[in-house]
C-alpha atoms as a PDB file:
ATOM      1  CA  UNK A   1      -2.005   0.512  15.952  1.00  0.00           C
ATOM      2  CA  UNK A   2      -4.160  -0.824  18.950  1.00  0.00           C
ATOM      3  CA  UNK A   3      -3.988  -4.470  20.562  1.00  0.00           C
ATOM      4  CA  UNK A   4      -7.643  -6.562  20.966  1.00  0.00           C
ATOM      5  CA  UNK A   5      -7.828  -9.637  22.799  1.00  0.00           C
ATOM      6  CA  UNK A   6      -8.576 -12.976  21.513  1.00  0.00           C
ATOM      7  CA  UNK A   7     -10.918 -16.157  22.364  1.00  0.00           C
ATOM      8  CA  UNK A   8      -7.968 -17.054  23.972  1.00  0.00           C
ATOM      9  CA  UNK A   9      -7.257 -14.308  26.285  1.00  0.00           C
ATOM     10  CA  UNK A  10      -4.225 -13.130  24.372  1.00  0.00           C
ATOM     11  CA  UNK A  11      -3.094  -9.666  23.539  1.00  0.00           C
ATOM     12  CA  UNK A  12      -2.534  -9.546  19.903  1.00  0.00           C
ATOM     13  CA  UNK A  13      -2.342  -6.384  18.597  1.00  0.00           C
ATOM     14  CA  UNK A  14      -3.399  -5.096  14.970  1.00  0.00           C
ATOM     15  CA  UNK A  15      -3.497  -2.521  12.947  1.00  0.00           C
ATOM     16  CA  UNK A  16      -6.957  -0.074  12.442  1.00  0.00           C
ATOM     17  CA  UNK A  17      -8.217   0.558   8.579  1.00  0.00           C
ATOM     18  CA  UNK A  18     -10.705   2.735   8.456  1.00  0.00           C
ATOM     19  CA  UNK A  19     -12.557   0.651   5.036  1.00  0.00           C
ATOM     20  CA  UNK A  20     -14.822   2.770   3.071  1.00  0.00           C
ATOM     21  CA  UNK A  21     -18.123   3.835   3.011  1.00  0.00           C
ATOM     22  CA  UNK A  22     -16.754   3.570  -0.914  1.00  0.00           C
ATOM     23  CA  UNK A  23     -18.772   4.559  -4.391  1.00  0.00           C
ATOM     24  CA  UNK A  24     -19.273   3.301  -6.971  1.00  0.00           C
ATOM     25  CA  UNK A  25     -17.986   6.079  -9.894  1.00  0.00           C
ATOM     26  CA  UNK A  26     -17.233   3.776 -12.725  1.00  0.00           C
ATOM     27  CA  UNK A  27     -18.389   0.236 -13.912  1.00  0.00           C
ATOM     28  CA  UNK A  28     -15.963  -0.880 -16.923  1.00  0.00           C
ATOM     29  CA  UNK A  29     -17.178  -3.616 -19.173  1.00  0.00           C
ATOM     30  CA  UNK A  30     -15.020  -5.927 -21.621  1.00  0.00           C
ATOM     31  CA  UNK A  31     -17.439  -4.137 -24.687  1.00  0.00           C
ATOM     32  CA  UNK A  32     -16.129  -0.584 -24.313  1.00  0.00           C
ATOM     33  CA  UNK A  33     -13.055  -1.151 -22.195  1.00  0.00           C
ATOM     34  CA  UNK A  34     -11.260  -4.150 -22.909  1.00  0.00           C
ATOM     35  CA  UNK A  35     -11.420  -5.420 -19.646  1.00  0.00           C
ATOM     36  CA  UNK A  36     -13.696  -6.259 -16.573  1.00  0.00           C
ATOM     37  CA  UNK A  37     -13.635  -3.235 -13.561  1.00  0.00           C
ATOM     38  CA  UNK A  38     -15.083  -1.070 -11.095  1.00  0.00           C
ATOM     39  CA  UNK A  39     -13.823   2.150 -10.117  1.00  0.00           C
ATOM     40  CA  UNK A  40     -14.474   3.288  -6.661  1.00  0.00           C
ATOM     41  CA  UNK A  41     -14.209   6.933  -5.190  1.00  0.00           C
ATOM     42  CA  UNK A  42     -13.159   7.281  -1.123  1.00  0.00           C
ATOM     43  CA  UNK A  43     -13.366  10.395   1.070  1.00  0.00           C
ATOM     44  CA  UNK A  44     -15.720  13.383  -0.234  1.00  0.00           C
ATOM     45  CA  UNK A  45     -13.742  16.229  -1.759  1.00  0.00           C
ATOM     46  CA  UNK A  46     -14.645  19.941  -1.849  1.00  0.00           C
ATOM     47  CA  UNK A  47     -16.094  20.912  -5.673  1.00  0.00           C
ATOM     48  CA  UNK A  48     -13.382  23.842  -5.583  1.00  0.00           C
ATOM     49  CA  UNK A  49     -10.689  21.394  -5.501  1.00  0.00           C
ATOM     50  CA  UNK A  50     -11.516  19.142  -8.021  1.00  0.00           C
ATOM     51  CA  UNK A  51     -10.846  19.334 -11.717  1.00  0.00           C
ATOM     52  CA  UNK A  52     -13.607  19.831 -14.539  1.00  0.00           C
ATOM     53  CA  UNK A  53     -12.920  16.730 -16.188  1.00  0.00           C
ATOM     54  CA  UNK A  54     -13.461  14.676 -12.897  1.00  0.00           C
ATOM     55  CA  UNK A  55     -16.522  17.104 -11.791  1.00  0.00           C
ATOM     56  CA  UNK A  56     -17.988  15.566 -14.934  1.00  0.00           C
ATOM     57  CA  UNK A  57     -17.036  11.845 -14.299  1.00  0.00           C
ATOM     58  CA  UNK A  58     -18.579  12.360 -10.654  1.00  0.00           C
ATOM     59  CA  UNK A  59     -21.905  13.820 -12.262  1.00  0.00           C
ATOM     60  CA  UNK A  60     -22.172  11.010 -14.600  1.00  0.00           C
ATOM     61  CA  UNK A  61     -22.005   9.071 -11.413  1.00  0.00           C
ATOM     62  CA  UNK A  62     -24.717  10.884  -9.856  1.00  0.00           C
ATOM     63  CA  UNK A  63     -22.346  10.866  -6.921  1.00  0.00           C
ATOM     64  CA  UNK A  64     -20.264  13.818  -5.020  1.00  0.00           C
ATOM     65  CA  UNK A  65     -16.645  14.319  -5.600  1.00  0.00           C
ATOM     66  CA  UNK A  66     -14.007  11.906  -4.050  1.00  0.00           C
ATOM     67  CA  UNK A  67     -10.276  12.575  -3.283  1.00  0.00           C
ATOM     68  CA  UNK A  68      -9.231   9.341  -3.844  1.00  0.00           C
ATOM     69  CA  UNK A  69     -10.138   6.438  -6.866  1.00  0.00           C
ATOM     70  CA  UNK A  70      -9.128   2.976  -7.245  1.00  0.00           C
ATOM     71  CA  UNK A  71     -10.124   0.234  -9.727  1.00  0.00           C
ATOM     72  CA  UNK A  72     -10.654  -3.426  -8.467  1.00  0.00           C
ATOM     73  CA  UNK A  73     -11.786  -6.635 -10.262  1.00  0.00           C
ATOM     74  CA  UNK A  74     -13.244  -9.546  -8.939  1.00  0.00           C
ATOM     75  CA  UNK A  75     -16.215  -8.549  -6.814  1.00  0.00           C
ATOM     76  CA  UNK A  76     -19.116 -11.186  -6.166  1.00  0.00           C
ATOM     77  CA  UNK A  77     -22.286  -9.439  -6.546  1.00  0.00           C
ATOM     78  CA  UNK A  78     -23.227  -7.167  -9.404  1.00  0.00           C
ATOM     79  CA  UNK A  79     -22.362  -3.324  -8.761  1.00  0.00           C
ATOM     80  CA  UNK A  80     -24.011  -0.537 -10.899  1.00  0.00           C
ATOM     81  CA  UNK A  81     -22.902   3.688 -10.579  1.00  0.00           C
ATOM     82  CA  UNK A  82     -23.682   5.392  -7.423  1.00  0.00           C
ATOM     83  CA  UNK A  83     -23.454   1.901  -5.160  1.00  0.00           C
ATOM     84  CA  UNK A  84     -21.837   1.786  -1.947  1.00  0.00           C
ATOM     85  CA  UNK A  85     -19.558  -0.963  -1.125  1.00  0.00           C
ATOM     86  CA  UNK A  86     -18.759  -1.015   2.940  1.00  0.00           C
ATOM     87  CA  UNK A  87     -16.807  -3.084   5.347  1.00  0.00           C
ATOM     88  CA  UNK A  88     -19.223  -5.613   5.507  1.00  0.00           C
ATOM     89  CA  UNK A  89     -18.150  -7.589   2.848  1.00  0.00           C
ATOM     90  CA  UNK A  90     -14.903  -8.409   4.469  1.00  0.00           C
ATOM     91  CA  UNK A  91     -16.890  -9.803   7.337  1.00  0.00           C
ATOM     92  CA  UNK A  92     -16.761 -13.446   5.580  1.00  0.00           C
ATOM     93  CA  UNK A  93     -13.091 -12.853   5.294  1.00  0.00           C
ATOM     94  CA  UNK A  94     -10.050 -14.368   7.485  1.00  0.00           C
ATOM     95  CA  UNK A  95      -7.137 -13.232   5.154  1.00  0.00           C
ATOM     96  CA  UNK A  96      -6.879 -10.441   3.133  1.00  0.00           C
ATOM     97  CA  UNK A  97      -3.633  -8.604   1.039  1.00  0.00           C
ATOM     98  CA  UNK A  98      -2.916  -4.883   1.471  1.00  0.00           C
ATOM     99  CA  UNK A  99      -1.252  -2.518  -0.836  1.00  0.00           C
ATOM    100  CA  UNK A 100       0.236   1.003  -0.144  1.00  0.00           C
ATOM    101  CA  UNK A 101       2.929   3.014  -0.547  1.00  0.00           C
ATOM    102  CA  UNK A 102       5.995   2.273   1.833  1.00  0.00           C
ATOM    103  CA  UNK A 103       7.795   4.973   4.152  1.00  0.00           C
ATOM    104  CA  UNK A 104      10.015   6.890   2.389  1.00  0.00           C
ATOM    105  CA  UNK A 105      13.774   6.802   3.713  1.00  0.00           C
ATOM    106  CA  UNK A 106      15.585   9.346   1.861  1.00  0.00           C
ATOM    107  CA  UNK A 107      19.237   8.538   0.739  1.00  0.00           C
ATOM    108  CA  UNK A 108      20.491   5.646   2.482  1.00  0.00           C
ATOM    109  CA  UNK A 109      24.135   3.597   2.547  1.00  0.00           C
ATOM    110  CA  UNK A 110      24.613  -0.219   1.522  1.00  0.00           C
ATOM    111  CA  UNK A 111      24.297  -1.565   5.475  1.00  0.00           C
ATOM    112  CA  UNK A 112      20.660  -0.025   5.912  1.00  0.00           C
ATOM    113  CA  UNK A 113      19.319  -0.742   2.052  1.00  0.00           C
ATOM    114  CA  UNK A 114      21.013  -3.760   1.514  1.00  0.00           C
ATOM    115  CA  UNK A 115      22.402  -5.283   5.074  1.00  0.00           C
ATOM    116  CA  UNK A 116      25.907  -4.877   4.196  1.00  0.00           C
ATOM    117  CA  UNK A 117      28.251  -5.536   7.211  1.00  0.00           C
ATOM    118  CA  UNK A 118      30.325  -2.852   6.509  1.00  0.00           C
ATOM    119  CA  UNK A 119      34.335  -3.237   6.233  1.00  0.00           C
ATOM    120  CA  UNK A 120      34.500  -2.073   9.955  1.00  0.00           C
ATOM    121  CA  UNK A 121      37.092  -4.834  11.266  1.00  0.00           C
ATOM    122  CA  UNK A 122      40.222  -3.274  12.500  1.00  0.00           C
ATOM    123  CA  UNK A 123      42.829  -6.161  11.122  1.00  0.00           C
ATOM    124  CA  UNK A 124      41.904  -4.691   7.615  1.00  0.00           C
ATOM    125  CA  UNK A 125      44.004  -1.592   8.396  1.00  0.00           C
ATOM    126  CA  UNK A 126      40.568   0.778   8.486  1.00  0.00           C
ATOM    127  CA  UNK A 127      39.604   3.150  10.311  1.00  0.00           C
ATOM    128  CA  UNK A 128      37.743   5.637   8.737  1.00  0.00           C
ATOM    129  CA  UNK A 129      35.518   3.653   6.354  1.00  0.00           C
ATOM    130  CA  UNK A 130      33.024   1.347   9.146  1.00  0.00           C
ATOM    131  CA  UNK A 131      29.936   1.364   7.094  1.00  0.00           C
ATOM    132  CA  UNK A 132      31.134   1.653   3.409  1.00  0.00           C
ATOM    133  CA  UNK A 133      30.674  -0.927   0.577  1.00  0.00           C
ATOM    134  CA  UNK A 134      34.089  -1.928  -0.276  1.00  0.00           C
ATOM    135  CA  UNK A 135      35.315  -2.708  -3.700  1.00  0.00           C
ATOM    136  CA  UNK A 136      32.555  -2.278  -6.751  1.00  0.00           C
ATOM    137  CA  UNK A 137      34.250  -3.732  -9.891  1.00  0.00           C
ATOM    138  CA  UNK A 138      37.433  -4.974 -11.395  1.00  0.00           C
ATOM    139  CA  UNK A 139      40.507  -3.476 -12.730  1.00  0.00           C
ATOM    140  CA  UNK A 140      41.502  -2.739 -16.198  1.00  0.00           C
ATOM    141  CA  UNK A 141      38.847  -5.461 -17.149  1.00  0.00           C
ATOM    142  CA  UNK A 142      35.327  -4.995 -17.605  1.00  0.00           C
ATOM    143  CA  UNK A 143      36.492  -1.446 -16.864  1.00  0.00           C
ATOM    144  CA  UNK A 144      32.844  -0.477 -15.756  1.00  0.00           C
ATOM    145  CA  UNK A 145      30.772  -0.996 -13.067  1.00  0.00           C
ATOM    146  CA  UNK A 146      27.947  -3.555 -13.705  1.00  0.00           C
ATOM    147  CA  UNK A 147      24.343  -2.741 -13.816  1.00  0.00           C
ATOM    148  CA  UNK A 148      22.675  -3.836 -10.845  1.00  0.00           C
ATOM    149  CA  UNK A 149      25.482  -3.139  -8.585  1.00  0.00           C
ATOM    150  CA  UNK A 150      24.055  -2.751  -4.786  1.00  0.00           C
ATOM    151  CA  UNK A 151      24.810   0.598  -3.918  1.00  0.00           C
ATOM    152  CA  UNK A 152      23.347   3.864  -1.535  1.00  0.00           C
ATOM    153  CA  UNK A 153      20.682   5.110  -2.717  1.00  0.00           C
ATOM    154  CA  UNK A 154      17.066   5.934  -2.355  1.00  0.00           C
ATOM    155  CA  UNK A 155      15.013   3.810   0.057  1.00  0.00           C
ATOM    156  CA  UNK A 156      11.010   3.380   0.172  1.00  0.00           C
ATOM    157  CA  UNK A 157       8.064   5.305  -1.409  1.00  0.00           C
ATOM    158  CA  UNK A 158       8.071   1.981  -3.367  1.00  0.00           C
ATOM    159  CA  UNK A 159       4.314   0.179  -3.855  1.00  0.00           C
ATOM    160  CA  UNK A 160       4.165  -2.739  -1.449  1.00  0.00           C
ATOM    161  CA  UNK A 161       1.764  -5.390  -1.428  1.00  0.00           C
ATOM    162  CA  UNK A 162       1.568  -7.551   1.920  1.00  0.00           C
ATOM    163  CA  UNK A 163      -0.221 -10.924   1.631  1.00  0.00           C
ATOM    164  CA  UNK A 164      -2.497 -12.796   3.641  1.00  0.00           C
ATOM    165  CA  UNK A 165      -3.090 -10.417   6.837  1.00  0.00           C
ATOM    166  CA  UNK A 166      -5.361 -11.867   9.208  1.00  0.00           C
ATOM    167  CA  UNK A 167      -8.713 -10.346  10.054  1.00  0.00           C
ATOM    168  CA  UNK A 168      -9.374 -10.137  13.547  1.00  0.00           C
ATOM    169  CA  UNK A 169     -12.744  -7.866  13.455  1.00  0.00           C
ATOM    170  CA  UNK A 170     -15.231  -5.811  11.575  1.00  0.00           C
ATOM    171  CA  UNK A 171     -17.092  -3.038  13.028  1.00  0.00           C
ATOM    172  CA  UNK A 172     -19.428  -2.077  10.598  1.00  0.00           C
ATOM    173  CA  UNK A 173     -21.177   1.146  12.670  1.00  0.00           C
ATOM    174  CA  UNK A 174     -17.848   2.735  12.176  1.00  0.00           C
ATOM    175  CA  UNK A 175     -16.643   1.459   9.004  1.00  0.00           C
ATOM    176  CA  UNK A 176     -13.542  -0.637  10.870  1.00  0.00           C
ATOM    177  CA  UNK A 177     -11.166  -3.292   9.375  1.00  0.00           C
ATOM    178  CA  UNK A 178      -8.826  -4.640  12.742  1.00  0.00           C
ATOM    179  CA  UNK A 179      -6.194  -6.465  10.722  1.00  0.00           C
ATOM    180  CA  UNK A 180      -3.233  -8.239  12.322  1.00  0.00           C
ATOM    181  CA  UNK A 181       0.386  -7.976  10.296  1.00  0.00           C
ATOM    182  CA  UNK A 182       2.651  -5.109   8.757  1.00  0.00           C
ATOM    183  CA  UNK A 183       0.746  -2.642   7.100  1.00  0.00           C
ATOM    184  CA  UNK A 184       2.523  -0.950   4.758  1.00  0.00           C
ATOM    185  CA  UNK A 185       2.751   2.852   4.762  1.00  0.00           C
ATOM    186  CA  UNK A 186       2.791   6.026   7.279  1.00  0.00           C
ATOM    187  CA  UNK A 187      -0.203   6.553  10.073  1.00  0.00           C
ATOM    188  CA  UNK A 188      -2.886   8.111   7.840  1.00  0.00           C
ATOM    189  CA  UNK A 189      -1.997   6.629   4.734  1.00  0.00           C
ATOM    190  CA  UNK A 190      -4.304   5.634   1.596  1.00  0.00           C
ATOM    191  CA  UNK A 191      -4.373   1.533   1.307  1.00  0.00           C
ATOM    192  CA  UNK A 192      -6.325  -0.849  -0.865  1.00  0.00           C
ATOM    193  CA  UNK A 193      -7.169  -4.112   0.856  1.00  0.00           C
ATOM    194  CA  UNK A 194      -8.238  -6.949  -1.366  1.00  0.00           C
ATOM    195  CA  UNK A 195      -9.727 -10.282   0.021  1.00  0.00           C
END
């Protein structure tokens, strides 16, 4: 994260996306596909580290392996293999959505995953049990616990999508997306940002 300041003289601060140069590696048409697609490839990858199946796809492309691929739909102009898509066409943009993987949490309890308040108040005759969930189900009847039940468990490394981020500025010469809101994910993560 960074801070820029606006027309206004205020310090807003953002988040930095570092947005392609991206290739086209596949173009996927509603005749042999089913659907309307294109594939694009992100961050050069060393030939020793990539399979033979995708060494293939990448020379069909005429392009050089990539470590990462994503599919998007929707794009304006017609793209063909080998194409490069860059920040540029954001720079029309004021709002776009971002998807990525959250932060992963490990095991948490019910007052971190699900806000809980705990059972923590001392005229309850507790002393020992501050941040546990209480009571999960009946007695003799249903006998069970009910699907769904809010319980600990494992928290984040879920697929997030956060909507309408603003823009604040492209830098083309360095392939920059400044982007104002929560961006999910860890510093360095992989992120698809759709206008």
């Amino acid at each position: 994260m960074t801070s820029v300041f606006s027309a206004e003289g205020k310090n807003v601060p953002c988040t930095v996306i570092e947005l392609g140069p991206c290739v086209v590696t596949q173009v996927k048409s509603v005749e042999k596909d089913g659907y309307n697609a294109v594939q694009l490839g992100f961050e050069d990858a060393k030939e020793k580290n990539t399979t033979a199946p995708m060494m293939g796809h990448f020379k069909k492309a005429g392009v050089t392996p990539k470590r990462h691929l994503a599919e998007f739909t929707g794009f304006d102009q017609e793209l063909n293999l080998g194409d490069t898509v860059t920040v540029e066409m954001f720079a029309d943009s004021s709002f776009v959505d971002v998807i990525a993987t959250s932060k992963g949490k490990g095991f948490q309890g019910v007052v971190k995953r699900h806000g809980f308040g705990g059972v923590g108040q001392v005229t309850h005759g507790q002393d020992d049990r501050l941040r546990k969930p209480g009571s999960i189900g009946a007695c003799s009847y249903p006998a069970k616990v009910f699907k769904g039940m809010r319980m600990g468990g494992h928290m984040g490394v879920d697929r997030v999508t956060t909507h309408n981020l603003q823009v604040l500025k492209v830098i083309p010469e360095h392939n920059l997306l400044l982007i104002k809101g929560s961006v999910p994910g860890y510093k360095g993560s992989i992120v698809s940002v759709i206008k």
